[in-house]
Protein backbone atom coordinates (compact mmCIF):
# COMPACT_ATOMS: atom_id res chain seq x y z
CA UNK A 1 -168.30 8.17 -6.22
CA UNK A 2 -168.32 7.95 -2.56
CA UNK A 3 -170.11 10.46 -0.21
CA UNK A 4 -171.97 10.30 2.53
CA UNK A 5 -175.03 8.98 3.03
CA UNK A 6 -178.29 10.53 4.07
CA UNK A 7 -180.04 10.04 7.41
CA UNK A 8 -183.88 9.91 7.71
CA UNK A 9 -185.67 10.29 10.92
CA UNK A 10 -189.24 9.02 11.10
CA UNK A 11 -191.62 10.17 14.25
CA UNK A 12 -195.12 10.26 15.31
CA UNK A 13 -197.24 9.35 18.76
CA UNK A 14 -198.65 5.46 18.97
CA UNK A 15 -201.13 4.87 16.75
CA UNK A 16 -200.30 7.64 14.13
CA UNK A 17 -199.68 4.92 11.54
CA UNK A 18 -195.24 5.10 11.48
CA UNK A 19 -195.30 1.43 11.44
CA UNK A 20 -197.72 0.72 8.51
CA UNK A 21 -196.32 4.10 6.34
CA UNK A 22 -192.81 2.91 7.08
CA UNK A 23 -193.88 -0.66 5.38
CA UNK A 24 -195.24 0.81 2.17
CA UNK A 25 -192.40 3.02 1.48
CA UNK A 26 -190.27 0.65 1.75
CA UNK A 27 -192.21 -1.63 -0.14
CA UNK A 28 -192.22 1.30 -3.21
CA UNK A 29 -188.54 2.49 -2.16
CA UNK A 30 -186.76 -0.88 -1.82
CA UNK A 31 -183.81 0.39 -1.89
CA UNK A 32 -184.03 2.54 1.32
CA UNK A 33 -182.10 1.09 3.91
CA UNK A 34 -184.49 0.20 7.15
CA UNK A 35 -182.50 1.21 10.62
CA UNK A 36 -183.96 -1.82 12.83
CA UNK A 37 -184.47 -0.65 16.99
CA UNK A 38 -184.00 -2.73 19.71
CA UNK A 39 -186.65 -2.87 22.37
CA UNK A 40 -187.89 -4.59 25.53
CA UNK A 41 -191.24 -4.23 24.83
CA UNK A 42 -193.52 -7.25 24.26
CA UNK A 43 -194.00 -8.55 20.88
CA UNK A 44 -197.30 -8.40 19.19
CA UNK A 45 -199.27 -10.42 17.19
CA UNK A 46 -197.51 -10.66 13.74
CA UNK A 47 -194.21 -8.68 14.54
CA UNK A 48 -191.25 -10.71 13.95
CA UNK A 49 -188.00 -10.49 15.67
CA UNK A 50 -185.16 -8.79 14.21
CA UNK A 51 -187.71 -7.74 10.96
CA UNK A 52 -189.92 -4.99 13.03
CA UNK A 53 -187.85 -4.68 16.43
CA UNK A 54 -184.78 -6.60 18.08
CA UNK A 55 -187.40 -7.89 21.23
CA UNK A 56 -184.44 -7.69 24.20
CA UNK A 57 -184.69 -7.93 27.45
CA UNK A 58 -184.40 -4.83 30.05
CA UNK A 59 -180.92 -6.00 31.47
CA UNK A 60 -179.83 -6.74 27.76
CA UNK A 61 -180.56 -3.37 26.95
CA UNK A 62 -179.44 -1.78 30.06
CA UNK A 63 -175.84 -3.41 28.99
CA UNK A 64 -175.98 -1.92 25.37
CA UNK A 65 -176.27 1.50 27.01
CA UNK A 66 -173.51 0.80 29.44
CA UNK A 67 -171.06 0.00 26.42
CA UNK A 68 -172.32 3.06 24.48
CA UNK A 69 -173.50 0.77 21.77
CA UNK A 70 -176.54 2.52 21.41
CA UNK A 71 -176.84 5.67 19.17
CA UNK A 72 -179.94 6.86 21.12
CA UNK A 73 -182.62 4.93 23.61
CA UNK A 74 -185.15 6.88 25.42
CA UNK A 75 -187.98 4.99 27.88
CA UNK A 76 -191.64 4.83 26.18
CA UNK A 77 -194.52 3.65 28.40
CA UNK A 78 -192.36 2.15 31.03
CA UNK A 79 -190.02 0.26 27.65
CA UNK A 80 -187.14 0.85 26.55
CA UNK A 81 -186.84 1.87 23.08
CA UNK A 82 -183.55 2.23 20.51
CA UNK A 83 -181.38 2.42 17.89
CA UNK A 84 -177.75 0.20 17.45
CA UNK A 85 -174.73 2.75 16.65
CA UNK A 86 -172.65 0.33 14.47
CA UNK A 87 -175.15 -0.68 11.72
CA UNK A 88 -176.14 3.17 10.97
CA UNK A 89 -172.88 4.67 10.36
CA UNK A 90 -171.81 1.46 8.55
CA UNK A 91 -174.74 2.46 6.09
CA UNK A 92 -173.58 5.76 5.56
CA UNK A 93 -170.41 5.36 5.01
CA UNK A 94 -171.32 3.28 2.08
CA UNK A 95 -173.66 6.39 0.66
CA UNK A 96 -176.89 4.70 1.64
CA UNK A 97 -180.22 6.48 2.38
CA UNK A 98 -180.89 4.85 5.85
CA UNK A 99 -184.38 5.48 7.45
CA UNK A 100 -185.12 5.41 11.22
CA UNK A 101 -188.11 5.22 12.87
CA UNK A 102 -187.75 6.26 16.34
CA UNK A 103 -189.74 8.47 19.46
CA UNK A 104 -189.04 12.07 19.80
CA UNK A 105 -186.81 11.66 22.80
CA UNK A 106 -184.24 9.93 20.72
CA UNK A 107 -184.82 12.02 17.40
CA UNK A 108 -183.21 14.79 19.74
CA UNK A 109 -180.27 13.12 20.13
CA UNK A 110 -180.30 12.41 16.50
CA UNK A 111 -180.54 15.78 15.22
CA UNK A 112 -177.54 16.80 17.60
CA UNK A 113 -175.37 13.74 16.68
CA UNK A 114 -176.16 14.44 12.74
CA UNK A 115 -176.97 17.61 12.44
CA UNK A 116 -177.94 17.39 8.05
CA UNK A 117 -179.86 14.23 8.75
CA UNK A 118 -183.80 14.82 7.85
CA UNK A 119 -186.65 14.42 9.89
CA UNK A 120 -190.78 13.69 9.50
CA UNK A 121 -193.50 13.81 11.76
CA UNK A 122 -196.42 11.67 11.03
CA UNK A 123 -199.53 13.24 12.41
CA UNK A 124 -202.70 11.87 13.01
CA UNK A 125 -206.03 13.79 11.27
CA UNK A 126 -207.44 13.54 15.34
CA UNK A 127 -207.35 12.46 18.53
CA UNK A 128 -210.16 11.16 18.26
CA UNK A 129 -208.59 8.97 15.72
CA UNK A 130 -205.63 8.19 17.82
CA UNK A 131 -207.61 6.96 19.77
CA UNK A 132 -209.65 4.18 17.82
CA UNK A 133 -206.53 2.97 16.50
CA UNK A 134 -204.90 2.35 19.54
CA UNK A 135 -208.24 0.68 20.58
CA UNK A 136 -208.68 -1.31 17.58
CA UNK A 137 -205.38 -3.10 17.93
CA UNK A 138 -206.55 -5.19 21.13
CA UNK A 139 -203.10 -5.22 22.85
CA UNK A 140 -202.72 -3.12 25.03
CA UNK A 141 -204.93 -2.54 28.23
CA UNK A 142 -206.43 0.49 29.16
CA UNK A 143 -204.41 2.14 31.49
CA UNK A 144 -201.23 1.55 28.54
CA UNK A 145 -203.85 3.08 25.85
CA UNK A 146 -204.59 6.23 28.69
CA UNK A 147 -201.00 6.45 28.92
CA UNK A 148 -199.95 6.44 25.23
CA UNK A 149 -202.58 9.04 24.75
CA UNK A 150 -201.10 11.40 27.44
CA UNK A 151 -197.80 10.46 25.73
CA UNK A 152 -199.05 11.41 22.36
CA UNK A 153 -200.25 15.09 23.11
CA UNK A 154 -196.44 15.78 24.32
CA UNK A 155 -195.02 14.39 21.40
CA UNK A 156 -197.48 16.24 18.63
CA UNK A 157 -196.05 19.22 20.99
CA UNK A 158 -192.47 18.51 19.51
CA UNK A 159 -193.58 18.61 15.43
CA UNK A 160 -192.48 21.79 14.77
CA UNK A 161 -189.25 21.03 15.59
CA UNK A 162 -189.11 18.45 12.65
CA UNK A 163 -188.26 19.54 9.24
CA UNK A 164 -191.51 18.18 7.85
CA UNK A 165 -194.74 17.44 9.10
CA UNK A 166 -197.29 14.27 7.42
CA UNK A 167 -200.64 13.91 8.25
CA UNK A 168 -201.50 10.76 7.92
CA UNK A 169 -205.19 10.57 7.02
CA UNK A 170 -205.60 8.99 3.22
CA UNK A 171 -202.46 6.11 3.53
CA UNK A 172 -201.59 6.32 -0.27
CA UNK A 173 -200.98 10.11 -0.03
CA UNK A 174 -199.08 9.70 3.27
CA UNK A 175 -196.46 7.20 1.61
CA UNK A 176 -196.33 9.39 -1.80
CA UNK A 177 -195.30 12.60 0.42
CA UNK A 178 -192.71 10.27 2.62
CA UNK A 179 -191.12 9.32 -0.43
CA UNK A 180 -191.23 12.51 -2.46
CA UNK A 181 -189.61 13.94 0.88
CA UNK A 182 -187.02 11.61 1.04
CA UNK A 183 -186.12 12.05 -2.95
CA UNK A 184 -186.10 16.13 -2.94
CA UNK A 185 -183.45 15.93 -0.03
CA UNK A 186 -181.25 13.57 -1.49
CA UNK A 187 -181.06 15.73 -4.92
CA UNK A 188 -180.64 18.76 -2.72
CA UNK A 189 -176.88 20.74 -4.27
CA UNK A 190 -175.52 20.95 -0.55
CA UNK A 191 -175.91 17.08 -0.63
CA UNK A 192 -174.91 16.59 -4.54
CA UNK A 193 -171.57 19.30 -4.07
CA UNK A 194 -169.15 16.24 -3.69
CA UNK A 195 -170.49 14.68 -7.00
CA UNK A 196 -170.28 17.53 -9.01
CA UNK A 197 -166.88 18.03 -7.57
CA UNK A 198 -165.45 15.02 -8.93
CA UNK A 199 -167.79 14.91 -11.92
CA UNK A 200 -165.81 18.48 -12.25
CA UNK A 201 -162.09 17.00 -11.10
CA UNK A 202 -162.19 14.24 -13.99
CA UNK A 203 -163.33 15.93 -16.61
C-alpha cells in the first residue's frame, strides 16, 4: 500500500529545548524519519556534521538557493538556516513520517508548499527560562544571546498559527505529547482514506 507520507514541522525560539526533544523522540520513535538542515552557522561543541546540521558555508548556501535546491531557508541571527528539497519529497513518496525541525520563517513556506503537513510549537515555561538556557550553553556572546532573545518574543508571537502548541517544562512529558501528536495524525481517516480504499478494492 502506497500513499503519501506525512510531514511534521517542529518550531520553537533558541533555547526552547527543539534540539534535545527532537533527540528523544527519535530515540523512542526510531522509525521517524529526521529531515537534516543545512546551515552556515558555526558548529558547537558536540554537534556533528551531517548528524545535527549540514555546517556550509554562506556562498555554498547562497548557490543552493540560486538552483532552487532548497525547500525553504530563512536568515536567523545573521545565519543562514534550511532545509534540502530532494531528500523530503523522496521520503514521502515512499509513505514515510518525515520530521523537520526548522524556524518559523521557513515553517511558512512549509505550510504553503504542503498544505496537510503538521506543525508543533515548543514553548518555553518563561523567559526567564529562555534565558538561562541560552546562558548556560557558553557559546554564544552576549550581544548573540540579546539578539536571540529579541528573536524569540517574535517567534512565540507566531504559535498560534501552528496546529499544536508544547510547553516544554518537564522533558519526559514534552517528548510523550510530541509523539502522541505525531501518532493521532497519522491514524487520522482523511490520512487512512487511501488504505481503506484498497483494503475495500481487493476485497
Amino acid at each position: 500500500m502506497s500513499t503519501k507520507g506525512l510531514l511534521v514541522i517542529l518550531s520553537g525560539p533558541s533555547g526552547s529545548g527543539k534540539d534535545t526533544v527532537l533527540e528523544q523522540v527519535f530515540k523512542k520513535e526510531p522509525q521517524l524519519q529526521k529531515s537534516i538542515s543545512m546551515t552556515t552557522r558555526e558548529i558547537r561543541e558536540n554537534e556533528v556534521d551531517g548528524r545535527d546540521y549540514y555546517f556550509v558555508s554562506k556562498e555554498y548556501f547562497e548557490k543552493q538557493i540560486s538552483a532552487k535546491n532548497m525547500l525553504e531557508s530563512a536568515v536567523y541571527s545573521s545565519n543562514y538556516y534550511g532545509t534540502p528539497k530532494a531528500p523530503v519529497d523522496k521520503w514521502l513518496e515512499d509513505d514515510k513520517t518525515v520530521v523537520l525541525k526548522i524556524e518559523v520563517q521557513g515553517a511558512e513556506k512549509i505550510r504553503k508548499l504542503y498544505p496537510d503537513c503538521v506543525s508543533i510549537f515548543i514553548m518555553p515555561p518563561s523567559l526567564k527560562v529562555l534565558e538561562e538556557r541560552l546562558r548556560g550553553r557558553n557559546t554564544d556572546s552576549e550581544e548573540a544571546i540579546l539578539m536571540r532573545l529579541e528573536a524569540a518574543v517574535g517567534e512565540m508571537q507566531s504559535a498560534e498559527k501552528y496546529d499544536y502548541i508544547v510547553f516544554n517544562d518537564v522533558l519526559e512529558d514534552v517528548v510523550d505529547d510530541v509523539c502522541s501528536i505525531i501518532k493521532s495524525e497519522k491514524f487520522k481517516s482523511l490520512r487512512m482514506k487511501n488504505k481503506v480504499r484498497e483494503v475495500i478494492k481487493n476485497a
